[in-house]
PDB file of N, CA and C in Angstrom:
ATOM      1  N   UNK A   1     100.746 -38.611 -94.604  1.00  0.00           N
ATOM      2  CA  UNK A   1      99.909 -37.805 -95.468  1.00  0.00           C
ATOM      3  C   UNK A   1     100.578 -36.460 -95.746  1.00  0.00           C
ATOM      4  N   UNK A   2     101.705 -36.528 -96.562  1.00  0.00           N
ATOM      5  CA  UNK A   2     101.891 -35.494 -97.158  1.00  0.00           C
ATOM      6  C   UNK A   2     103.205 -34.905 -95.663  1.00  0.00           C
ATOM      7  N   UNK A   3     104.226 -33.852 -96.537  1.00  0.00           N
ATOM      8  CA  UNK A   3     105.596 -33.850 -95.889  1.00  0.00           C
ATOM      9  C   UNK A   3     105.545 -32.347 -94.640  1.00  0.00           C
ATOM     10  N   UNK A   4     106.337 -31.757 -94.638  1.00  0.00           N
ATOM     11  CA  UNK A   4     106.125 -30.571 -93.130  1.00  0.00           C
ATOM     12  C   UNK A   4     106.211 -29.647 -94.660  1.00  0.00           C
ATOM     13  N   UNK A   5     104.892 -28.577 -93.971  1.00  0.00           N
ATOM     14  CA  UNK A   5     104.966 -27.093 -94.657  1.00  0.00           C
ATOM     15  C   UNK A   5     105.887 -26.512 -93.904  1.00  0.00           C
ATOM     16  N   UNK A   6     106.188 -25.690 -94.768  1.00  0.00           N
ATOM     17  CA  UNK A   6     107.257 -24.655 -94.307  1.00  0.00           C
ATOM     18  C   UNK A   6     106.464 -23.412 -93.635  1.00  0.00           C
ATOM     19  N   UNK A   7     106.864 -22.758 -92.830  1.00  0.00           N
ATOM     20  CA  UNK A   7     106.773 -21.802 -91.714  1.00  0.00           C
ATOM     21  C   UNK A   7     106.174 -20.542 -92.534  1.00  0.00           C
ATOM     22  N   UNK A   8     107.381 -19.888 -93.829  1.00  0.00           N
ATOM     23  CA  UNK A   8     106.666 -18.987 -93.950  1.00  0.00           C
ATOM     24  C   UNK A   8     105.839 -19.669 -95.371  1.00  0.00           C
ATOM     25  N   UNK A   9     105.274 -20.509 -96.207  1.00  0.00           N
ATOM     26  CA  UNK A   9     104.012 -20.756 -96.475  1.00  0.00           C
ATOM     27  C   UNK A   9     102.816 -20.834 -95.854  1.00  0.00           C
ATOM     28  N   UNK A  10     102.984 -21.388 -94.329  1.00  0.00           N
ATOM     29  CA  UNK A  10     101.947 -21.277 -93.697  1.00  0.00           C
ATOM     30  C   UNK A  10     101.521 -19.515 -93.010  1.00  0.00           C
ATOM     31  N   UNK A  11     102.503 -18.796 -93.475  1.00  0.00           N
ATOM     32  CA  UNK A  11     102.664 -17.726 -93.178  1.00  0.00           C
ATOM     33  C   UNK A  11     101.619 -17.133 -94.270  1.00  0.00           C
ATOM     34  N   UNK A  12     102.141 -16.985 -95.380  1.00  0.00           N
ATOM     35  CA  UNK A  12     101.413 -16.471 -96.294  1.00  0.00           C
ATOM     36  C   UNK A  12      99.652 -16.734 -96.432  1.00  0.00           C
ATOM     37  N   UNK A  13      99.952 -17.987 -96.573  1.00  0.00           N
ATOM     38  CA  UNK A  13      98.312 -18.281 -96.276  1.00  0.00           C
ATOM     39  C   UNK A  13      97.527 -17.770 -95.096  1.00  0.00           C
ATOM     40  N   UNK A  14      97.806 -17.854 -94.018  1.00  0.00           N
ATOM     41  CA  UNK A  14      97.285 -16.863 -93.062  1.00  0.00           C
ATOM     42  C   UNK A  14      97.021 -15.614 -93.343  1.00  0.00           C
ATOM     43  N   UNK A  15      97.958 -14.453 -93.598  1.00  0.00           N
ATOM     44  CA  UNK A  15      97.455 -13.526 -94.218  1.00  0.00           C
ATOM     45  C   UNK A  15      96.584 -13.165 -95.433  1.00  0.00           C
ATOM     46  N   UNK A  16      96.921 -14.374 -96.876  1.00  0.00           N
ATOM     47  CA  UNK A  16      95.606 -14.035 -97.342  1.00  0.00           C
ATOM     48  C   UNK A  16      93.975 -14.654 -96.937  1.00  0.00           C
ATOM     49  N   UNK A  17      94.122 -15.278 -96.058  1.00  0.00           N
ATOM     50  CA  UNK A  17      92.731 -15.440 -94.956  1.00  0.00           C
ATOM     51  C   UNK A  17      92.061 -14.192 -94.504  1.00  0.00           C
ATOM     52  N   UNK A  18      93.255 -13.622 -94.034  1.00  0.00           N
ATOM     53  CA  UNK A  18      92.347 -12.279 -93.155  1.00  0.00           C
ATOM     54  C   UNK A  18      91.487 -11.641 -94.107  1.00  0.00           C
ATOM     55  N   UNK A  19      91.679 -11.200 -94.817  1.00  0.00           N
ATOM     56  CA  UNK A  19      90.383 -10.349 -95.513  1.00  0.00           C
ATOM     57  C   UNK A  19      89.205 -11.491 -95.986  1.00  0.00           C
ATOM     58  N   UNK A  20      89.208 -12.656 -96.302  1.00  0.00           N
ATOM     59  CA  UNK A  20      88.382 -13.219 -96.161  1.00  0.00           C
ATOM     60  C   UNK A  20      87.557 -13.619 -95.289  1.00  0.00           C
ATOM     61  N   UNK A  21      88.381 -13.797 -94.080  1.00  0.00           N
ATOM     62  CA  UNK A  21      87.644 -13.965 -93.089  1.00  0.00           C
ATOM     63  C   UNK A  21      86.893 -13.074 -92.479  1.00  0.00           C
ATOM     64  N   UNK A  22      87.623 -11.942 -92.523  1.00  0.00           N
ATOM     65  CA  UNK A  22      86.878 -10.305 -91.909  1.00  0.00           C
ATOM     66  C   UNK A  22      85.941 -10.221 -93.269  1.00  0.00           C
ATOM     67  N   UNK A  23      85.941 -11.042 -94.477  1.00  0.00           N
ATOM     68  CA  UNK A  23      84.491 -10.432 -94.851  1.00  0.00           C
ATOM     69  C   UNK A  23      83.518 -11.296 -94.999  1.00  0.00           C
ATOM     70  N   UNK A  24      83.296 -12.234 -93.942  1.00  0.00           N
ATOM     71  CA  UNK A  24      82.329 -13.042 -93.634  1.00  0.00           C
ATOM     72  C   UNK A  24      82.467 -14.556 -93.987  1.00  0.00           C
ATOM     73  N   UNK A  25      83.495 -14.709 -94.650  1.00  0.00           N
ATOM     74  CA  UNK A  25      83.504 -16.165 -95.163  1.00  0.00           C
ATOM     75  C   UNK A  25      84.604 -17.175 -94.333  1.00  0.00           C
ATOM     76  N   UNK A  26      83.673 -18.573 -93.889  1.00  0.00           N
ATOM     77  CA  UNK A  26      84.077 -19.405 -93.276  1.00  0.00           C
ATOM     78  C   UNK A  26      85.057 -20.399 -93.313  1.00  0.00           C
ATOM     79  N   UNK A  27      86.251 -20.878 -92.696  1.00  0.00           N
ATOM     80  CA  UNK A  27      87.188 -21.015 -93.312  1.00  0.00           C
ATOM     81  C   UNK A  27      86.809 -22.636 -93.480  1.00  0.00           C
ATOM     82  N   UNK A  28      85.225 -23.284 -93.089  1.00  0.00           N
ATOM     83  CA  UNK A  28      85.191 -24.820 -93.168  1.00  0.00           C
ATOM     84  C   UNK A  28      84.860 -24.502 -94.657  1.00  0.00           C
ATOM     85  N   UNK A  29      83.978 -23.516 -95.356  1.00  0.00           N
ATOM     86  CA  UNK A  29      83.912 -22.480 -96.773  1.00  0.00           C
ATOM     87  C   UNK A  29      85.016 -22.886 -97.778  1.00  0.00           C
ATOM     88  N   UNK A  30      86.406 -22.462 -97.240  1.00  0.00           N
ATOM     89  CA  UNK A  30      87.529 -21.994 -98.001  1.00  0.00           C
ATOM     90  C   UNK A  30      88.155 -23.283 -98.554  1.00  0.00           C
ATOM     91  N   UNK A  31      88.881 -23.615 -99.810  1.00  0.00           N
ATOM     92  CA  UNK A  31      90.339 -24.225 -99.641  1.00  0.00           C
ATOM     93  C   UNK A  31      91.238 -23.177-100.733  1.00  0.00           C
ATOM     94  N   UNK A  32      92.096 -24.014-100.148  1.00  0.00           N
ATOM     95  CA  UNK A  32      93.338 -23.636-101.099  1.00  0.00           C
ATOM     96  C   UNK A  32      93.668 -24.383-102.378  1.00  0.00           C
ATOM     97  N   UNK A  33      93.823 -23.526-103.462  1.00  0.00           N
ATOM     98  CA  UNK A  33      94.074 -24.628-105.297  1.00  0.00           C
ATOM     99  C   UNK A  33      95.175 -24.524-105.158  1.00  0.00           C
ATOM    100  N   UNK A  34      96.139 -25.411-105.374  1.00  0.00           N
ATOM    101  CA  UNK A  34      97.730 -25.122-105.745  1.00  0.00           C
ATOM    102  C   UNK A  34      98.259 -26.397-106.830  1.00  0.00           C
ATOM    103  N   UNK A  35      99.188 -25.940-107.243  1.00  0.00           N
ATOM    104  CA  UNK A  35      99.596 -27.472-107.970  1.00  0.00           C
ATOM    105  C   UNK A  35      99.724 -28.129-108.253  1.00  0.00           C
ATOM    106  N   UNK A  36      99.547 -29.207-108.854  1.00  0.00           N
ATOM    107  CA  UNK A  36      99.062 -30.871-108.711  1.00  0.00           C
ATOM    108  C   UNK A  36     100.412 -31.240-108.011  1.00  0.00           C
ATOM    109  N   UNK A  37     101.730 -30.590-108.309  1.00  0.00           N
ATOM    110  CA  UNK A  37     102.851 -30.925-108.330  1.00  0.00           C
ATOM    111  C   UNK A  37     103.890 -30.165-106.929  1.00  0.00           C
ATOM    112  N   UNK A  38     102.919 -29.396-106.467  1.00  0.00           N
ATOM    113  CA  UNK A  38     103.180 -28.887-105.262  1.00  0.00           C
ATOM    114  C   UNK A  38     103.944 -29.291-104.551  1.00  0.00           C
ATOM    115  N   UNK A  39     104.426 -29.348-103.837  1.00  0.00           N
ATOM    116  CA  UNK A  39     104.765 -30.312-102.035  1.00  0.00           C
ATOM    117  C   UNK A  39     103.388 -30.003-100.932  1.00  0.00           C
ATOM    118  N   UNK A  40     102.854 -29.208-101.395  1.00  0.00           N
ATOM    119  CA  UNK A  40     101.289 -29.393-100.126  1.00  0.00           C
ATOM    120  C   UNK A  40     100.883 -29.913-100.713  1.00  0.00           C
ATOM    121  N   UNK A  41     100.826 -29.963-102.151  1.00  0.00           N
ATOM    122  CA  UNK A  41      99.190 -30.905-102.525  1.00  0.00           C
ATOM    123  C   UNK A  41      99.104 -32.643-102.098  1.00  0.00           C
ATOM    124  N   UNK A  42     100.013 -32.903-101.759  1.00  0.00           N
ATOM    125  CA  UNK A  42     100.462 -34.578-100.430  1.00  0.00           C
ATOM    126  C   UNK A  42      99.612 -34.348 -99.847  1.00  0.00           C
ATOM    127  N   UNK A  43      98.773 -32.755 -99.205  1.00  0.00           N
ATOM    128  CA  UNK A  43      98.217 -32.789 -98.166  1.00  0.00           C
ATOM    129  C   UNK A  43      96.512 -32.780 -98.855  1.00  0.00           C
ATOM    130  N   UNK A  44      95.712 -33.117 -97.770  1.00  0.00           N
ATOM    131  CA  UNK A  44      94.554 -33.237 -97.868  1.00  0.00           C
ATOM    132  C   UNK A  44      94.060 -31.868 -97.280  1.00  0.00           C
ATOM    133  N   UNK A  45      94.194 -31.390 -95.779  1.00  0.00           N
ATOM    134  CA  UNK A  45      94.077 -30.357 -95.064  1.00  0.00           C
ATOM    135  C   UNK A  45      94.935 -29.781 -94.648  1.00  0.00           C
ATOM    136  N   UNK A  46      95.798 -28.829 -93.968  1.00  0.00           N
ATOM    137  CA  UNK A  46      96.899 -28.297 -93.384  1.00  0.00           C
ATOM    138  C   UNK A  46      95.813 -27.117 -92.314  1.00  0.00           C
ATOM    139  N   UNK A  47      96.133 -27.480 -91.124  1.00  0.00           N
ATOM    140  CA  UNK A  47      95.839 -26.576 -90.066  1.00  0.00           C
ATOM    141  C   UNK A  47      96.498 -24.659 -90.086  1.00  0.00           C
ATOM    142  N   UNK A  48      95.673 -24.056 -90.227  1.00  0.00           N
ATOM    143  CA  UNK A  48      95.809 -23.007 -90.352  1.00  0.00           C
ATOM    144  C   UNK A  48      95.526 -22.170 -89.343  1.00  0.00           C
ATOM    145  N   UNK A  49      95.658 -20.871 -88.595  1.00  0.00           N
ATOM    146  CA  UNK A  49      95.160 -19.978 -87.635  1.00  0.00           C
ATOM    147  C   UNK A  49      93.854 -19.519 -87.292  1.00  0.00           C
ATOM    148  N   UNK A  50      93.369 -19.874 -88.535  1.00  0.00           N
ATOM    149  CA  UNK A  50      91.654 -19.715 -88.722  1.00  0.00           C
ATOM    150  C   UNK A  50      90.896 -21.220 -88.449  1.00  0.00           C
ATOM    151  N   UNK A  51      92.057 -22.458 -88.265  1.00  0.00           N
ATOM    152  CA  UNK A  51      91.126 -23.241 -88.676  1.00  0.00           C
ATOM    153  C   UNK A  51      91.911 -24.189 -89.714  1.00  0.00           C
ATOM    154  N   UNK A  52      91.180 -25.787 -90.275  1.00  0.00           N
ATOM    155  CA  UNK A  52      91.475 -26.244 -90.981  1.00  0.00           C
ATOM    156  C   UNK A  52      91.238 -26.138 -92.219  1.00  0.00           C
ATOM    157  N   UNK A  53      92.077 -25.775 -93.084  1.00  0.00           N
ATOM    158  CA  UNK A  53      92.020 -25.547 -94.641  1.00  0.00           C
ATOM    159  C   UNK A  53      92.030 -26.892 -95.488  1.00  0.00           C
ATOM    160  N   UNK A  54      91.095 -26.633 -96.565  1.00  0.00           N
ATOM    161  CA  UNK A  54      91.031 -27.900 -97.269  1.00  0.00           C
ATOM    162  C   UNK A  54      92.312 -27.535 -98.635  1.00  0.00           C
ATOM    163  N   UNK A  55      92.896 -28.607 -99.134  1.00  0.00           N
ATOM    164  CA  UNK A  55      93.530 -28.509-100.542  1.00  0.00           C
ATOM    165  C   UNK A  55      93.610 -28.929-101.584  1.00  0.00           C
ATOM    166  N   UNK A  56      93.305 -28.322-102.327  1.00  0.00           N
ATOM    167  CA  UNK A  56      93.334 -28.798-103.852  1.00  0.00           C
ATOM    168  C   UNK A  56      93.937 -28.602-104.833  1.00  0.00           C
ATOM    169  N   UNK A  57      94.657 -29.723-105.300  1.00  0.00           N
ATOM    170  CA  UNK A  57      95.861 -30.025-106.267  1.00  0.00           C
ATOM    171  C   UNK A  57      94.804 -29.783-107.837  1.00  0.00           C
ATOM    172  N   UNK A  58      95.341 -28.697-108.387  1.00  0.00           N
ATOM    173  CA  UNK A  58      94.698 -28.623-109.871  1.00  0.00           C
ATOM    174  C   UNK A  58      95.782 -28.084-110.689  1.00  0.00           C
ATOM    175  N   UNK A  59      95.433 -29.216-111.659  1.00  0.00           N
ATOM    176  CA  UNK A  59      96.668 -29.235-113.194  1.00  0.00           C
ATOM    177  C   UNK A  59      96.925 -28.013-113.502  1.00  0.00           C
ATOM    178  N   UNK A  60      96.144 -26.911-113.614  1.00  0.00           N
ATOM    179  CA  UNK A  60      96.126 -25.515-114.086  1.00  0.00           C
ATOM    180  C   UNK A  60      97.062 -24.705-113.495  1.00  0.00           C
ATOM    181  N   UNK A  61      97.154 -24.735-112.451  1.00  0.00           N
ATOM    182  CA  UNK A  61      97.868 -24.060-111.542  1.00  0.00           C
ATOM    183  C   UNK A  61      99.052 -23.859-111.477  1.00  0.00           C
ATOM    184  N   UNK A  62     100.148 -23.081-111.864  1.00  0.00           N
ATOM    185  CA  UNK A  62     101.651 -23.381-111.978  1.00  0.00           C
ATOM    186  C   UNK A  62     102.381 -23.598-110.655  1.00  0.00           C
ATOM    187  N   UNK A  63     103.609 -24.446-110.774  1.00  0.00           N
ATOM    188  CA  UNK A  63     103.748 -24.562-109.570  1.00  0.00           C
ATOM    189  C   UNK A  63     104.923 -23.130-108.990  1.00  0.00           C
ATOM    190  N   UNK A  64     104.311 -22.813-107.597  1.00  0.00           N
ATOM    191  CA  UNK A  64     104.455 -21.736-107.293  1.00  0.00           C
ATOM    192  C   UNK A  64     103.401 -20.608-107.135  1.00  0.00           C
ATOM    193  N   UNK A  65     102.604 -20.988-107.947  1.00  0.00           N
ATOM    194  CA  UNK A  65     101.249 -19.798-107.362  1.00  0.00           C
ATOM    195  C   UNK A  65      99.802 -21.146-106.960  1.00  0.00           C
ATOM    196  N   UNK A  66      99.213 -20.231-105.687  1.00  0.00           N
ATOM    197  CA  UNK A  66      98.345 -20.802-105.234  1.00  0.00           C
ATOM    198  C   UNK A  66      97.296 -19.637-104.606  1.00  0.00           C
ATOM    199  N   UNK A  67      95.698 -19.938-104.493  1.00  0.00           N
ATOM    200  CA  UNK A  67      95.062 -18.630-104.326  1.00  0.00           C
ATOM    201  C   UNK A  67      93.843 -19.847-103.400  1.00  0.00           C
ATOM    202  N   UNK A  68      93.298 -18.759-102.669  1.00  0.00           N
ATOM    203  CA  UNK A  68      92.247 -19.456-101.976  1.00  0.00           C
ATOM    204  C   UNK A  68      90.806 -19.133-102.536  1.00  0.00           C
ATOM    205  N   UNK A  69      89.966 -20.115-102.144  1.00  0.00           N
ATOM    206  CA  UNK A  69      88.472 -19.983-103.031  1.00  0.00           C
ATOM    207  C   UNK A  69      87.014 -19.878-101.695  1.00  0.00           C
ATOM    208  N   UNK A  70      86.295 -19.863-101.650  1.00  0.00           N
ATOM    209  CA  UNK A  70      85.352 -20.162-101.090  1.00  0.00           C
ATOM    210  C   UNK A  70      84.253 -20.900-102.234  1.00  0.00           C
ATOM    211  N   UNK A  71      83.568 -21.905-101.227  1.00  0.00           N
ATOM    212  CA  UNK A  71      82.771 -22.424-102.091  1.00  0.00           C
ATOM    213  C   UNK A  71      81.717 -22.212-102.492  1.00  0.00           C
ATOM    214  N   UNK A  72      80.674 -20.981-102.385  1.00  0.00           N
ATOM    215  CA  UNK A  72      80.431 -19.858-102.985  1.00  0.00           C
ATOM    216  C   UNK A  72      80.448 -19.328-103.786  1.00  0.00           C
ATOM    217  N   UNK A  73      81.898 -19.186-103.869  1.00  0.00           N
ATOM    218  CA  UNK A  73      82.481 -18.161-104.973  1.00  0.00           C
ATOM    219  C   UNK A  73      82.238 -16.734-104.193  1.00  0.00           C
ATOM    220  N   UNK A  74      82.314 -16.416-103.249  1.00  0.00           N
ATOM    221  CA  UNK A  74      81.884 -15.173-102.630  1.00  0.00           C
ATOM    222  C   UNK A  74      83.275 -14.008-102.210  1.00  0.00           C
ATOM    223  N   UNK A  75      84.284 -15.261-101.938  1.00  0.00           N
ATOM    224  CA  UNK A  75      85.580 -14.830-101.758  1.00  0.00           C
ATOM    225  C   UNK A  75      86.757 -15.369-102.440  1.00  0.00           C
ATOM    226  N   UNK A  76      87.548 -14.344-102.824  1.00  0.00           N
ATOM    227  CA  UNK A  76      88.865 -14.848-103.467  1.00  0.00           C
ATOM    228  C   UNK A  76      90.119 -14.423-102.879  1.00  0.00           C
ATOM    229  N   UNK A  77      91.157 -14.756-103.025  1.00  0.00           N
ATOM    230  CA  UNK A  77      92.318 -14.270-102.797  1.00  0.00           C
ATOM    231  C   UNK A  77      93.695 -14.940-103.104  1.00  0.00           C
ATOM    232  N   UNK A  78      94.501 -14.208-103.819  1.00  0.00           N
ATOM    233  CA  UNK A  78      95.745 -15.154-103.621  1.00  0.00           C
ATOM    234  C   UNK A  78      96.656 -15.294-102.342  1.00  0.00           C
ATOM    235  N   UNK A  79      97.380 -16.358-102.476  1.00  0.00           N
ATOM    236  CA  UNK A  79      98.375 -16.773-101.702  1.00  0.00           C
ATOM    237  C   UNK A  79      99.933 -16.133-102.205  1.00  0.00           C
ATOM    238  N   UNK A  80     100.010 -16.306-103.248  1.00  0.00           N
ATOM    239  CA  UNK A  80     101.290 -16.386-104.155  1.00  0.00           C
ATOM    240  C   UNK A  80     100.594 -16.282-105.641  1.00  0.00           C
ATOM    241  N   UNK A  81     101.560 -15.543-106.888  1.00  0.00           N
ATOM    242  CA  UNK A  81     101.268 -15.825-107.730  1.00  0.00           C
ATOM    243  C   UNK A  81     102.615 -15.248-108.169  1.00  0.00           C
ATOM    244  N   UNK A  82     102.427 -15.472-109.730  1.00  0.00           N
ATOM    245  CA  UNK A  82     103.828 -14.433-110.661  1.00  0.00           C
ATOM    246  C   UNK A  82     103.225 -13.586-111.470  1.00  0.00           C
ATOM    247  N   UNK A  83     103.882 -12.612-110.887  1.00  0.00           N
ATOM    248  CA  UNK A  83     103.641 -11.324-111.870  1.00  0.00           C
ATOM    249  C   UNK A  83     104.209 -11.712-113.419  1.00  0.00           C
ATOM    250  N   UNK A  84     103.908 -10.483-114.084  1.00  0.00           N
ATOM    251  CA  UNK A  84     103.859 -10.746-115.980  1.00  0.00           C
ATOM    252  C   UNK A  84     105.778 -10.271-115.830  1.00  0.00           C
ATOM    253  N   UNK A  85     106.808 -10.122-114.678  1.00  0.00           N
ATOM    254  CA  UNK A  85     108.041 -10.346-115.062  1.00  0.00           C
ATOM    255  C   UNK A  85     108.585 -11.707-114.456  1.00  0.00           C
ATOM    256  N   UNK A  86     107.533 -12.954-114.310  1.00  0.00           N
ATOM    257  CA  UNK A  86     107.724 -14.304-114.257  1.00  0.00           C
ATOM    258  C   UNK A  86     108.761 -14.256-112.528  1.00  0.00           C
ATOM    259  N   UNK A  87     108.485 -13.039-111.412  1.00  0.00           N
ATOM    260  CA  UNK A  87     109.173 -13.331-110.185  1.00  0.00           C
ATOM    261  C   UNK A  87     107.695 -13.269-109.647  1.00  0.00           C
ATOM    262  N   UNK A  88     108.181 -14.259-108.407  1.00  0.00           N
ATOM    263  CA  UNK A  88     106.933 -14.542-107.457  1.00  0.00           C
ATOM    264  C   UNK A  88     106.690 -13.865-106.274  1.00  0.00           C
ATOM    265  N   UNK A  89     105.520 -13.307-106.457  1.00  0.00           N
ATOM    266  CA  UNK A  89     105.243 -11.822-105.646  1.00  0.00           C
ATOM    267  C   UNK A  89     103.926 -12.542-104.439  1.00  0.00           C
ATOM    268  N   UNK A  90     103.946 -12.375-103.463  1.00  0.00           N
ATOM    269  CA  UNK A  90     102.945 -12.714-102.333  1.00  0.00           C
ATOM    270  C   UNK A  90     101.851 -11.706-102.702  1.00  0.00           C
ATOM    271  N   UNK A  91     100.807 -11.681-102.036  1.00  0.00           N
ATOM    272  CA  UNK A  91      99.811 -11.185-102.330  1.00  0.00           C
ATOM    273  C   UNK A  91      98.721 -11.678-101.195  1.00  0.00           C
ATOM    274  N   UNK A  92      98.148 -10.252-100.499  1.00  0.00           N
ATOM    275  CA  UNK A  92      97.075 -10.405 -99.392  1.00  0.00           C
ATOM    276  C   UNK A  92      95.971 -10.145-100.254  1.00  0.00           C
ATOM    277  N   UNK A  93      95.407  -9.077-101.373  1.00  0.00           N
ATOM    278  CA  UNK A  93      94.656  -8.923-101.795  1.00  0.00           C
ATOM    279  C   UNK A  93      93.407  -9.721-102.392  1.00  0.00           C
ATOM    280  N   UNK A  94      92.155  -9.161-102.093  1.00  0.00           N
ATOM    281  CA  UNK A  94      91.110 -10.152-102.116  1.00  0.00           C
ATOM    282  C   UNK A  94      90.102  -9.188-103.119  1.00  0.00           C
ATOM    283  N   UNK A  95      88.966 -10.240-103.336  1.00  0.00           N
ATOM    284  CA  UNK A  95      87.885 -10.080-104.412  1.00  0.00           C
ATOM    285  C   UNK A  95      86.886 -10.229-103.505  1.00  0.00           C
ATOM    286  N   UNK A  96      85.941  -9.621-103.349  1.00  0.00           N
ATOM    287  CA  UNK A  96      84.511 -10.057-102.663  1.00  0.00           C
ATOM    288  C   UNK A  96      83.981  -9.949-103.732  1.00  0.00           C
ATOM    289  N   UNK A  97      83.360 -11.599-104.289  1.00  0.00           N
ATOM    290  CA  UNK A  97      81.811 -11.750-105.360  1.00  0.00           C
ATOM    291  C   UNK A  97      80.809 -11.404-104.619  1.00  0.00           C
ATOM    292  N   UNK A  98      79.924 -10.702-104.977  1.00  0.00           N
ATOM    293  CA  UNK A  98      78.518 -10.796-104.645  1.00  0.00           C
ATOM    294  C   UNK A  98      77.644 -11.218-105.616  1.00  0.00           C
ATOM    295  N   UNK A  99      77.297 -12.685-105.023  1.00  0.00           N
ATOM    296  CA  UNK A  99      76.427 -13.233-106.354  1.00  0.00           C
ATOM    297  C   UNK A  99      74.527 -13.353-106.279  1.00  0.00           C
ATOM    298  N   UNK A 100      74.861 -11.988-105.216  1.00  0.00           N
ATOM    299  CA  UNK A 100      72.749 -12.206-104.831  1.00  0.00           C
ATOM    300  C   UNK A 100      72.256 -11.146-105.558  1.00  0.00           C
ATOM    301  N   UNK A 101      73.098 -10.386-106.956  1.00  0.00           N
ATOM    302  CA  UNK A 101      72.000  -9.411-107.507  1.00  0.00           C
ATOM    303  C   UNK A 101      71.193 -10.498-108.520  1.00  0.00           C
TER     304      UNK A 101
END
């Protein structure tokens, strides 16, 4: 089910966890969207520091950027993405939705 992640991908994803996780959201909550064309998207789950992460391969997604969701919608964050000079920049930064007004 799907081939060995690499060390520092599983790296990255860990860090953009932390602010999700420190803001309340559960990581059985979370997955990860990435690529249809990925090399994780083979995977179904990949064990993470928080916990098991779910994954989801979506067409939209270029390959190379991937961001995590809660199912909610309460939390966001990327993993990876490309900036507008097309190099691929990591990224811890997160979104807290609040969708109870």
């Amino acid at each position: 089910m799907g081939g060995i992640i690499s060390s520092k991908a599983l790296q990255l994803i860990d860090q953009a966890l932390i602010p999700l996780i420190e803001s309340g959201c559960q990581i059985d909550k979370i997955k990860i969207v990435v690529a249809a064309n990925a090399a994780i998207a083979e995977h179904r789950t990949i064990q993470t520091s928080n916990g098991e992460l779910r994954v989801e391969p979506a067409g939209l997604v270029p390959k190379g950027c991937a961001y995590l969701i809660e199912d909610a919608m309460k939390g966001f964050a990327w993993v990876i993405r490309k900036k507008k000079n097309t190099k691929l920049a990591s990224s811890a930064e997160s979104i807290h939705l609040d969708n109870t007004a």
